[in-house]
N, C-alpha and C. Protein backbone atom coordinates (compact mmCIF):
# COMPACT_ATOMS: atom_id res chain seq x y z
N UNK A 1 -14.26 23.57 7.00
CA UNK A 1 -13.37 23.26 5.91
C UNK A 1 -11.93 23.59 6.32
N UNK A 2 -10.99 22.69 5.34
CA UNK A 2 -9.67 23.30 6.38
C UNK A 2 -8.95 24.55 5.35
N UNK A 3 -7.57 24.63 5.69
CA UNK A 3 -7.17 25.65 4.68
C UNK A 3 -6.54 25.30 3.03
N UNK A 4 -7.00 23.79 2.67
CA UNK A 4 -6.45 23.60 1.65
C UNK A 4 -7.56 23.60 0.49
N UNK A 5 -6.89 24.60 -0.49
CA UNK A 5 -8.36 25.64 -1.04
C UNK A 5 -8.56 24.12 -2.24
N UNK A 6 -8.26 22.76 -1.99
CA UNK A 6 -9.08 22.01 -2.98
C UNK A 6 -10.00 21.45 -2.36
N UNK A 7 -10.19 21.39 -1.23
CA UNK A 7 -10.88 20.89 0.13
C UNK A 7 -12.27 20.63 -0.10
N UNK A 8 -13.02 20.25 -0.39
CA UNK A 8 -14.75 20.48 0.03
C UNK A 8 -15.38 19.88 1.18
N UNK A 9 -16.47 20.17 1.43
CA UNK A 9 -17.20 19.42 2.41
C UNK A 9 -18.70 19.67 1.99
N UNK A 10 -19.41 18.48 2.66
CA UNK A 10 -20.73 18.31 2.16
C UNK A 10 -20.94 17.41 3.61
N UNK A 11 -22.57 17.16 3.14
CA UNK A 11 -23.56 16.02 3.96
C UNK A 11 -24.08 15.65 3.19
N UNK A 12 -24.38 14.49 3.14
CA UNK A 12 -24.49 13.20 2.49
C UNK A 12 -25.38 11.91 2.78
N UNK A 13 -26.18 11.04 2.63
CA UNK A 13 -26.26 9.97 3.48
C UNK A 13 -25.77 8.29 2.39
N UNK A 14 -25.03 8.04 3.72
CA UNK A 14 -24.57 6.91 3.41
C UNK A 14 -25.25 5.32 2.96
N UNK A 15 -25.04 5.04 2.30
CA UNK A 15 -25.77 3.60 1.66
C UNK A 15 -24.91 2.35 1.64
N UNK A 16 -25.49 1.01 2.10
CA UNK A 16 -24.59 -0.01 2.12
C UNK A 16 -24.67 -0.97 0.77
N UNK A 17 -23.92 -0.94 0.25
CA UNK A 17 -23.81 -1.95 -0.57
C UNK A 17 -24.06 -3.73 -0.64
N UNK A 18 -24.24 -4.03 -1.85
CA UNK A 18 -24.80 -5.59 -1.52
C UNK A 18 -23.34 -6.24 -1.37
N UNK A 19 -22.17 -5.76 -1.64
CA UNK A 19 -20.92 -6.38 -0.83
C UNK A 19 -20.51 -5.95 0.39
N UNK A 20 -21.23 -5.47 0.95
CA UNK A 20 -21.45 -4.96 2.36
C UNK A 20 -19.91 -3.56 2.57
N UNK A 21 -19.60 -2.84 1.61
CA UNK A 21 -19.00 -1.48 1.32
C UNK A 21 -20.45 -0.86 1.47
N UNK A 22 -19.22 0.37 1.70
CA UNK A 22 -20.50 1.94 1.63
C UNK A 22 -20.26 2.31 0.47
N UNK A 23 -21.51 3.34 0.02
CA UNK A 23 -21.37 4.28 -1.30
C UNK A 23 -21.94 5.39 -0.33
N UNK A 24 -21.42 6.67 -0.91
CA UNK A 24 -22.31 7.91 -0.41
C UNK A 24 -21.32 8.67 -1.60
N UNK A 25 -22.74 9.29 -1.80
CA UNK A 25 -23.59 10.53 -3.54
C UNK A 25 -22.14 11.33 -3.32
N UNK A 26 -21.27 11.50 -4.38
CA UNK A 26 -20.38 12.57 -4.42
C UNK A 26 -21.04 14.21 -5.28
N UNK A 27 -21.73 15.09 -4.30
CA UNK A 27 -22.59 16.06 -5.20
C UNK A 27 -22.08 17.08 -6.37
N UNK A 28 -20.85 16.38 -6.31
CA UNK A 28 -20.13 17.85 -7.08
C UNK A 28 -19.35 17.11 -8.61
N UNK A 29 -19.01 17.71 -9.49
CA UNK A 29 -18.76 17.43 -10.69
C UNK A 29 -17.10 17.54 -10.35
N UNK A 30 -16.19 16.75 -10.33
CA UNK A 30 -14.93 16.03 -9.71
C UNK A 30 -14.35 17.34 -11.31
N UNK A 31 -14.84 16.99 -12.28
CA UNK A 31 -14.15 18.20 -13.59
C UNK A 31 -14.34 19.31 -13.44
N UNK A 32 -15.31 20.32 -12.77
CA UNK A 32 -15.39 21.31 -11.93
C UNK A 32 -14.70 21.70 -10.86
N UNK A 33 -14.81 20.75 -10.06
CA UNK A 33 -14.10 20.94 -8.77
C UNK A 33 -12.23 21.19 -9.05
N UNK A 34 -11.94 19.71 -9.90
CA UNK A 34 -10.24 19.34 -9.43
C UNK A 34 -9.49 19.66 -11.01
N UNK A 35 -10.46 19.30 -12.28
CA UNK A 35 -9.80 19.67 -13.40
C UNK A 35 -10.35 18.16 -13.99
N UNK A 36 -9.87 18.11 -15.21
CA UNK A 36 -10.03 17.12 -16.08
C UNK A 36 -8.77 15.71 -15.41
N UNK A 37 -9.53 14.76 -15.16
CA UNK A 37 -8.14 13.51 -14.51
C UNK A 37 -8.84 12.36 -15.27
N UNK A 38 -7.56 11.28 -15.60
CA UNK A 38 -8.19 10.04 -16.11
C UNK A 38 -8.99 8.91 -14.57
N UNK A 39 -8.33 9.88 -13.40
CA UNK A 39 -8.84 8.82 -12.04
C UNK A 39 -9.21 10.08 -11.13
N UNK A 40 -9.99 9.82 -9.96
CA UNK A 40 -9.78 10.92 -9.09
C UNK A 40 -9.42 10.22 -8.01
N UNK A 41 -8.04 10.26 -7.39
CA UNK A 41 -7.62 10.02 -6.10
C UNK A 41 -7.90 11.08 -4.86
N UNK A 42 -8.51 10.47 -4.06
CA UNK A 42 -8.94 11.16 -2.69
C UNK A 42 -8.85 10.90 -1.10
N UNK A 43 -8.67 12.08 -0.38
CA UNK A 43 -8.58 11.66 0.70
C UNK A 43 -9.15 12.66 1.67
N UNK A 44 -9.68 11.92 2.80
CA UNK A 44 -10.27 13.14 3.84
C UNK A 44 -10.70 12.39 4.87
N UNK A 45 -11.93 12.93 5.49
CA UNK A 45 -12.77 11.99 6.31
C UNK A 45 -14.48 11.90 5.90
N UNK A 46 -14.67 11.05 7.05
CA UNK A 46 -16.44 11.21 6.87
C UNK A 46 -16.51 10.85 8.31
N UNK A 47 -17.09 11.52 9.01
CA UNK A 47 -17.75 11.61 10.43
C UNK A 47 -16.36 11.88 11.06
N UNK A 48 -15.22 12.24 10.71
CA UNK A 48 -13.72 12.91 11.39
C UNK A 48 -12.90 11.03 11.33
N UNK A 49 -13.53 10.42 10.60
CA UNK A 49 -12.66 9.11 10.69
C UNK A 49 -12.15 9.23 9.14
N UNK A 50 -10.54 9.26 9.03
CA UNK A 50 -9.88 9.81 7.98
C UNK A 50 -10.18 8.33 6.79
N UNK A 51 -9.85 8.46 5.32
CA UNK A 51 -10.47 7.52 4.32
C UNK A 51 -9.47 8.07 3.54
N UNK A 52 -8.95 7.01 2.27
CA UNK A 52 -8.14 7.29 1.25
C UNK A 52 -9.28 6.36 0.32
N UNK A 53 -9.55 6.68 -0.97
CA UNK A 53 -9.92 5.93 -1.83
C UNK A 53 -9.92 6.70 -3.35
N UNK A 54 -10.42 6.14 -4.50
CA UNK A 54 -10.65 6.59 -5.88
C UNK A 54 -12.25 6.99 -6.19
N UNK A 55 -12.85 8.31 -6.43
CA UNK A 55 -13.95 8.15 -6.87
C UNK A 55 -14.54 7.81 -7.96
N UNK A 56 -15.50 7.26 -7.64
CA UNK A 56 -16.30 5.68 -8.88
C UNK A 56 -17.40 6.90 -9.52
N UNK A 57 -17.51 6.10 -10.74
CA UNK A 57 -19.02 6.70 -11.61
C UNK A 57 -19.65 5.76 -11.93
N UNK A 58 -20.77 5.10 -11.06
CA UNK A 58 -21.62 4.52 -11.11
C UNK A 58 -22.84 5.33 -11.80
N UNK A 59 -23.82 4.04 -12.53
CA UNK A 59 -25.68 5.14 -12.23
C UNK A 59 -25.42 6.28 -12.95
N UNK A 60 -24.37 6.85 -13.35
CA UNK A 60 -24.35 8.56 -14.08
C UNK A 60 -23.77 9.66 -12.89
N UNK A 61 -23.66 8.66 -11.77
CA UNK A 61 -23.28 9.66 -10.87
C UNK A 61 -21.71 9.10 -10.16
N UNK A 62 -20.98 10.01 -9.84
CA UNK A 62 -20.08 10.48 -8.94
C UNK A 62 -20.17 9.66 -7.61
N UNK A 63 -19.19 8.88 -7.03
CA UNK A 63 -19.56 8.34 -5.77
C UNK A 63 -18.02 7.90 -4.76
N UNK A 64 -18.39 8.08 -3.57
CA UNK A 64 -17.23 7.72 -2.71
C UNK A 64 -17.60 6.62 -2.20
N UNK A 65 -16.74 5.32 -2.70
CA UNK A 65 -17.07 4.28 -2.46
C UNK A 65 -15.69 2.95 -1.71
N UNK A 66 -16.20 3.00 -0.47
CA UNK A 66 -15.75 1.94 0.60
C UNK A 66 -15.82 0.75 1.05
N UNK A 67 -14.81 0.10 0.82
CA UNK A 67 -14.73 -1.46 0.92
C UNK A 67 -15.52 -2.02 2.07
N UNK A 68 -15.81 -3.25 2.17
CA UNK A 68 -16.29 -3.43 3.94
C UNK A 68 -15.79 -2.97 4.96
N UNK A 69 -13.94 -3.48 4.57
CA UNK A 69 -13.46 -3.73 5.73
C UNK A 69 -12.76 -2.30 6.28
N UNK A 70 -13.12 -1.42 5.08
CA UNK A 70 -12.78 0.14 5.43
C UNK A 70 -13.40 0.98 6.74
N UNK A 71 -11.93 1.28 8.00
CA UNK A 71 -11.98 1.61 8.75
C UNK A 71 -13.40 2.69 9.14
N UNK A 72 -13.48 3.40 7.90
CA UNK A 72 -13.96 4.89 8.02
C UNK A 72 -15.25 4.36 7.32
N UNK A 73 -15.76 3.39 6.59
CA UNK A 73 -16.92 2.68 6.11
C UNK A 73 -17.79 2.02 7.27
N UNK A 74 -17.17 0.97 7.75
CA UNK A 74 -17.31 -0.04 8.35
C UNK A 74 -18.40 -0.22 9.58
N UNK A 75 -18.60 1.18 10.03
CA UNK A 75 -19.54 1.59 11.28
C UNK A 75 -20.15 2.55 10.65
N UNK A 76 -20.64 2.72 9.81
CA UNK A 76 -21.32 3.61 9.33
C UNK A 76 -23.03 2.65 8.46
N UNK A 77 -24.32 2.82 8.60
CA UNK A 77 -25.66 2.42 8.95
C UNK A 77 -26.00 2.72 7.39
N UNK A 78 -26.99 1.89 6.73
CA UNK A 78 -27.28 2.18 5.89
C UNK A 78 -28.28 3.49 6.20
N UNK A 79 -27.91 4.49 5.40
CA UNK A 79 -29.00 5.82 5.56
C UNK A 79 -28.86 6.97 6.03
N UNK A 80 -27.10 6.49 6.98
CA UNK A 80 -27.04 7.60 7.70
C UNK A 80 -26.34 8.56 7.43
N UNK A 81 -26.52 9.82 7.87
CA UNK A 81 -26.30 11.24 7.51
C UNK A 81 -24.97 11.54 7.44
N UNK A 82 -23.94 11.83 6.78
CA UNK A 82 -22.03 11.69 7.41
C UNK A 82 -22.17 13.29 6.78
N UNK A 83 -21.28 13.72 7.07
CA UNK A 83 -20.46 14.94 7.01
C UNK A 83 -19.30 14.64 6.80
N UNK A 84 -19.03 14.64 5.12
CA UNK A 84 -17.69 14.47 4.64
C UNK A 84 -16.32 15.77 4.50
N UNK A 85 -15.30 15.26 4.47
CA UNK A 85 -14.10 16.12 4.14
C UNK A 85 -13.24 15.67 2.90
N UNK A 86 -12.85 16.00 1.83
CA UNK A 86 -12.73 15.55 1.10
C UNK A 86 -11.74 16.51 0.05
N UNK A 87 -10.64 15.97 -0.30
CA UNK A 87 -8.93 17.09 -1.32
C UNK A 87 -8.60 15.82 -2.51
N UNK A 88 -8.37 16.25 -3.37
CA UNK A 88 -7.72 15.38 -4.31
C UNK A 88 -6.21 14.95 -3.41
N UNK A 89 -5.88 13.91 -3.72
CA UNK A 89 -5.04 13.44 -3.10
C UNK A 89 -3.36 13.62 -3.63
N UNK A 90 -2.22 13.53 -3.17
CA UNK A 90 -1.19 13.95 -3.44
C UNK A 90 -0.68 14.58 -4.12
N UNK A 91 0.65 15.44 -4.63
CA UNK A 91 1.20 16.56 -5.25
C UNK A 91 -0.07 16.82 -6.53
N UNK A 92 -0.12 18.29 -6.51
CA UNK A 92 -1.06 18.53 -7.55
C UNK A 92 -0.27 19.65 -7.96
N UNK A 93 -1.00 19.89 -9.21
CA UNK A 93 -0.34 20.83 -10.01
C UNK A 93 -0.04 22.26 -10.02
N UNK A 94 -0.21 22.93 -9.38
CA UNK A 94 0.14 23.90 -8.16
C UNK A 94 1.32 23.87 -7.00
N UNK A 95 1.47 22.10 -7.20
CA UNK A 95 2.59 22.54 -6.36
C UNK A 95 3.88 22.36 -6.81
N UNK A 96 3.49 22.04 -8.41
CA UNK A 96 4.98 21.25 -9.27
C UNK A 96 5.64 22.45 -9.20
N UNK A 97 6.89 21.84 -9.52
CA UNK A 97 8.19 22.78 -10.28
C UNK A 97 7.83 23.39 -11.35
N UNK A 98 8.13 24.74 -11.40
CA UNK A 98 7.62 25.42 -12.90
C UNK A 98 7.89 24.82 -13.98
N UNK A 99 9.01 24.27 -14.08
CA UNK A 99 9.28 23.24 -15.17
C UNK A 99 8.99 22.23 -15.88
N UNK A 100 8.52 21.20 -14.54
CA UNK A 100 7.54 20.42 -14.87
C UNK A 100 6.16 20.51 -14.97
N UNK A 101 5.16 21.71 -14.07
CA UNK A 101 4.35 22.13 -14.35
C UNK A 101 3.84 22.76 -15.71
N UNK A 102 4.66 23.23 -16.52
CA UNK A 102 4.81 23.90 -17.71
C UNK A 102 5.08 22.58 -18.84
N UNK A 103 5.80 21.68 -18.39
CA UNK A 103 5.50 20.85 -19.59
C UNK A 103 4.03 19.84 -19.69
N UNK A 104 3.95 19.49 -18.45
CA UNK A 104 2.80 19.11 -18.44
C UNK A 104 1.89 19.73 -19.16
N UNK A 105 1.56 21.10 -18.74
CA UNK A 105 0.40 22.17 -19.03
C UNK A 105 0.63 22.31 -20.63
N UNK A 106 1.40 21.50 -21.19
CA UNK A 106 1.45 22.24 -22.71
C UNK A 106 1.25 20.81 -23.31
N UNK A 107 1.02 20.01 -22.92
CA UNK A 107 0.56 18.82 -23.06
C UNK A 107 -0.74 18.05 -22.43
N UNK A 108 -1.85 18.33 -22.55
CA UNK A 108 -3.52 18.08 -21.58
C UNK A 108 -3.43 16.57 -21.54
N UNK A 109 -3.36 15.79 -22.17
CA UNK A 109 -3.21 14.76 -22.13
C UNK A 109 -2.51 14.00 -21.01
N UNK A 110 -1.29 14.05 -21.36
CA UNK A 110 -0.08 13.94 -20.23
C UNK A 110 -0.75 14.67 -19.09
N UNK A 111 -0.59 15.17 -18.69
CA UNK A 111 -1.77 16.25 -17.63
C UNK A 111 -3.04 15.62 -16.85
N UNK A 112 -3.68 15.15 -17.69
CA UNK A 112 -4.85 14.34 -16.88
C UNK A 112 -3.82 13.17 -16.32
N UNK A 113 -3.50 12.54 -17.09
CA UNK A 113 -3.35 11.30 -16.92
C UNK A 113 -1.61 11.63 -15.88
N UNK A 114 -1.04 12.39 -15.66
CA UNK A 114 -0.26 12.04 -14.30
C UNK A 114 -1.57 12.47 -13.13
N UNK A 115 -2.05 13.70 -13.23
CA UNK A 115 -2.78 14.27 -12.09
C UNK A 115 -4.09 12.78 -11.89
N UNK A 116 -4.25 11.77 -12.92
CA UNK A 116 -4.87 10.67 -11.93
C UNK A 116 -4.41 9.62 -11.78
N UNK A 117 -3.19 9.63 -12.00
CA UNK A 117 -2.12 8.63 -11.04
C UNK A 117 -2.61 8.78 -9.47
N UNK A 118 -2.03 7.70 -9.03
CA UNK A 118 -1.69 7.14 -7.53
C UNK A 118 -0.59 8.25 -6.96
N UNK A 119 -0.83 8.69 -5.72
CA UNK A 119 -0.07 9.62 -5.11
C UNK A 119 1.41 9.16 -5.25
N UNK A 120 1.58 7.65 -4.90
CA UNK A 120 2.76 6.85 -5.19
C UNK A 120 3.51 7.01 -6.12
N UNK A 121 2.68 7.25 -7.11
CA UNK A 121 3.60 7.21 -8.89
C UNK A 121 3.79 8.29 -8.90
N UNK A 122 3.51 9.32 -8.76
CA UNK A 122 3.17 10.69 -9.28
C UNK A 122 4.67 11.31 -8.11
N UNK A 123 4.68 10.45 -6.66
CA UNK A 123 5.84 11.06 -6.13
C UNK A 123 7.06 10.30 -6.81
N UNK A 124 6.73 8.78 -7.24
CA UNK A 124 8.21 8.59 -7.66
C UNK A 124 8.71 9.13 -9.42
N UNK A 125 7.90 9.62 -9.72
CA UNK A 125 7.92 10.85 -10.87
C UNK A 125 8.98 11.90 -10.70
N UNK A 126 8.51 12.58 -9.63
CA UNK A 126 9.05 13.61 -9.30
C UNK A 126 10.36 13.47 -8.08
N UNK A 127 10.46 12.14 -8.05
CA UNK A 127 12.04 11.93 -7.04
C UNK A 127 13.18 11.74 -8.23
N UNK A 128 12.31 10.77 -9.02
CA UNK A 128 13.24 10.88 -10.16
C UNK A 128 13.83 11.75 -10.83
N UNK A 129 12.84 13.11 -11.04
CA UNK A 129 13.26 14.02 -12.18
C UNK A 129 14.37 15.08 -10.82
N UNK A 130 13.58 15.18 -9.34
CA UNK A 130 14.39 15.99 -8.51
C UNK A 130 15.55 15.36 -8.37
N UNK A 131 16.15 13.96 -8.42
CA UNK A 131 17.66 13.44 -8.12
C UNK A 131 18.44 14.15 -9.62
N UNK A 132 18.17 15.31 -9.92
CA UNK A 132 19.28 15.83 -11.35
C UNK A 132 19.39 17.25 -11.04
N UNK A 133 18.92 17.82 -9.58
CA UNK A 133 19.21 18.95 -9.24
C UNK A 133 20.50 19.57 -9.68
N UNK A 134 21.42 19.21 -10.03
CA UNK A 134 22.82 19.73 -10.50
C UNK A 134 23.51 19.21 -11.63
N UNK A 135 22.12 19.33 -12.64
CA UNK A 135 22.47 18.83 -14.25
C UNK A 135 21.10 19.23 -14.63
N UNK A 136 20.78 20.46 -14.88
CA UNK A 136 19.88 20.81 -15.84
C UNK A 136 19.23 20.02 -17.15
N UNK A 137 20.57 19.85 -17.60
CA UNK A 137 20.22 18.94 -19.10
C UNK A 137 19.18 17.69 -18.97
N UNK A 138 19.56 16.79 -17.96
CA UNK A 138 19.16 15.85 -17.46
C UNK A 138 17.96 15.95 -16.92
N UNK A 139 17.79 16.99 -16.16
CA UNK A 139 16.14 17.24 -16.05
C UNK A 139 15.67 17.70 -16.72
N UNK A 140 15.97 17.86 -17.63
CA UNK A 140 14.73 18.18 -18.65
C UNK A 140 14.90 17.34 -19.33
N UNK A 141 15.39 16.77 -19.76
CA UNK A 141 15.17 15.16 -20.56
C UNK A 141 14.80 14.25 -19.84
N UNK A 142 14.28 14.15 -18.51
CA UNK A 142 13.89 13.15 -17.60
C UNK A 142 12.56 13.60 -17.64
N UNK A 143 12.49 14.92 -17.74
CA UNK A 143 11.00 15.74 -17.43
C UNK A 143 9.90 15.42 -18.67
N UNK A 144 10.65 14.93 -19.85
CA UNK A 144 10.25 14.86 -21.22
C UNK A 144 10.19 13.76 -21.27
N UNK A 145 11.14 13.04 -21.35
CA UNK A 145 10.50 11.65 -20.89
C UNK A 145 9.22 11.05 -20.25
N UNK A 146 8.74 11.53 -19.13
CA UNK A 146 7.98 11.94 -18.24
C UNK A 146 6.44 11.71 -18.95
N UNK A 147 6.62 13.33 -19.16
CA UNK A 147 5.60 13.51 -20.10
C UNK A 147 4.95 12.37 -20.97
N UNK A 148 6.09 12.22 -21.72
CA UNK A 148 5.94 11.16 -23.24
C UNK A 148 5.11 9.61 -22.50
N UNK A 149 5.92 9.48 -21.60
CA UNK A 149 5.42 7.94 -20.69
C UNK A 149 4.27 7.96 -20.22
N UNK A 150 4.25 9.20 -19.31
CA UNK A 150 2.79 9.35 -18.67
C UNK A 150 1.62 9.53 -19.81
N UNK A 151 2.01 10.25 -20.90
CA UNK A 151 0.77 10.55 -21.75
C UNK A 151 0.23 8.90 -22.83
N UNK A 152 1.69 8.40 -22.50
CA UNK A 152 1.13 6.73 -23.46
C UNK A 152 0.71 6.03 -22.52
N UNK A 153 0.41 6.34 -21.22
CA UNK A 153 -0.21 5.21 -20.32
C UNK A 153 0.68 4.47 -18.91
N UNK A 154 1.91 4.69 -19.07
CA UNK A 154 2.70 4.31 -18.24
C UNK A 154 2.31 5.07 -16.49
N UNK A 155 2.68 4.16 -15.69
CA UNK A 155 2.19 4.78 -14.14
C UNK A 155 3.91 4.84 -13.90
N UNK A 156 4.58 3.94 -14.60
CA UNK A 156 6.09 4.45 -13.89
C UNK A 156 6.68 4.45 -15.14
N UNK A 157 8.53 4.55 -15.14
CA UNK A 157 9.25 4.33 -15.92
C UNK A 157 9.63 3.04 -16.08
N UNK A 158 9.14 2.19 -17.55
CA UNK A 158 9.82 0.85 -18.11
C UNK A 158 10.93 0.04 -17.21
N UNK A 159 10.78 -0.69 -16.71
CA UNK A 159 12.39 -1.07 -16.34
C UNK A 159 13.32 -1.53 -17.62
C-alpha cells in the first residue's frame, strides 16, 4: 500500500463483460471507506498498470468497471486474479482550505456532491475561489457561492 492513508488494496478476479470491458468486485463499502459522495472518482492500478475511472453499482454491488479499450483493462483474461491499488481521486477534503473545508462541512449536501465531482471541476472550484488571495471579502462570497451551486447540482459556475 502506498503512503496515502485513503489508499486500499485488495485481490480480486477480473470478469469480462458482454461489451468486451472488465468489471472486478469492489469489496469494500466506498461510504465506509471515502465518506458519503454523489459519484466515486478513482484512481490507482491493477496488476501496476495505472487506471482512472468512476465506481459503478451494479447487482447491489460496488464495482471497478473498464471500457474495452482501457489500457489497464484491455489484457486482462476473464477470471483472472489482479491485485488492485486504488485512492479516491483528486483534492479531498483534508486537503481544502479551512475555509472552504468548513463551509462545506456545515453543509452535507454541498459536501457529497463537490467530493463526487470530477477531479477537473472540483480543481477549477478551487482556482477560482484561490485567484482572491488578497480580498478576503471576495473569497468568501465566491466560497458561498460555491457551496450554493455545488449543492443545486452545478459541476461548474453558470456562464
Amino acid at each position: 500500500m502506498t503512503a496515502d492513508p485513503k489508499s486500499r488494496s485488495f485481490r480480486e478476479r477480473a470478469a469480462r463483460t458482454a461489451s468486451g470491458g472488465v468489471s472486478i468486485p469492489f469489496p469494500l463499502d466506498p461510504v465506509e471507506t471515502w465518506g458519503r459522495r454523489d459519484r466515486y472518482h478513482v484512481s490507482g492500478t491493477i496488476d501496476g498498470v495505472r487506471f482512472r475511472t468512476s465506481l459503478v453499482h451494479r447487482d447491489g454491488a460496488w464495482q471497478i468497471a473498464l471500457g474495452p479499450k482501457s489500457p489497464s483493462g484491455c489484457a486482462l483474461e476473464d477470471g483472472q486474479q489482479v491485485a488492485v491499488e486504488v485512492s479516491p481521486e483528486g483534492p479531498q477534503a483534508g486537503q481544502l482550505a479551512a475555509d472552504i473545508a468548513d463551509a462545506l462541512a456545515s453543509r452535507p449536501r454541498a459536501q457529497a456532491a463537490f467530493d463526487g465531482l470530477a477531479t477537473f471541476y472540483r480543481k477549477g472550484w478551487l482556482r477560482w475561489i484561490d485567484a482572491t488571495t488578497r480580498r478576503p471579502d471576495v473569497r468568501a462570497a465566491r466560497i458561498a457561492e460555491m457551496v450554493r451551486l455545488v449543492e443545486a447540482g452545478h459541476k461548474q459556475r453558470p456562464a
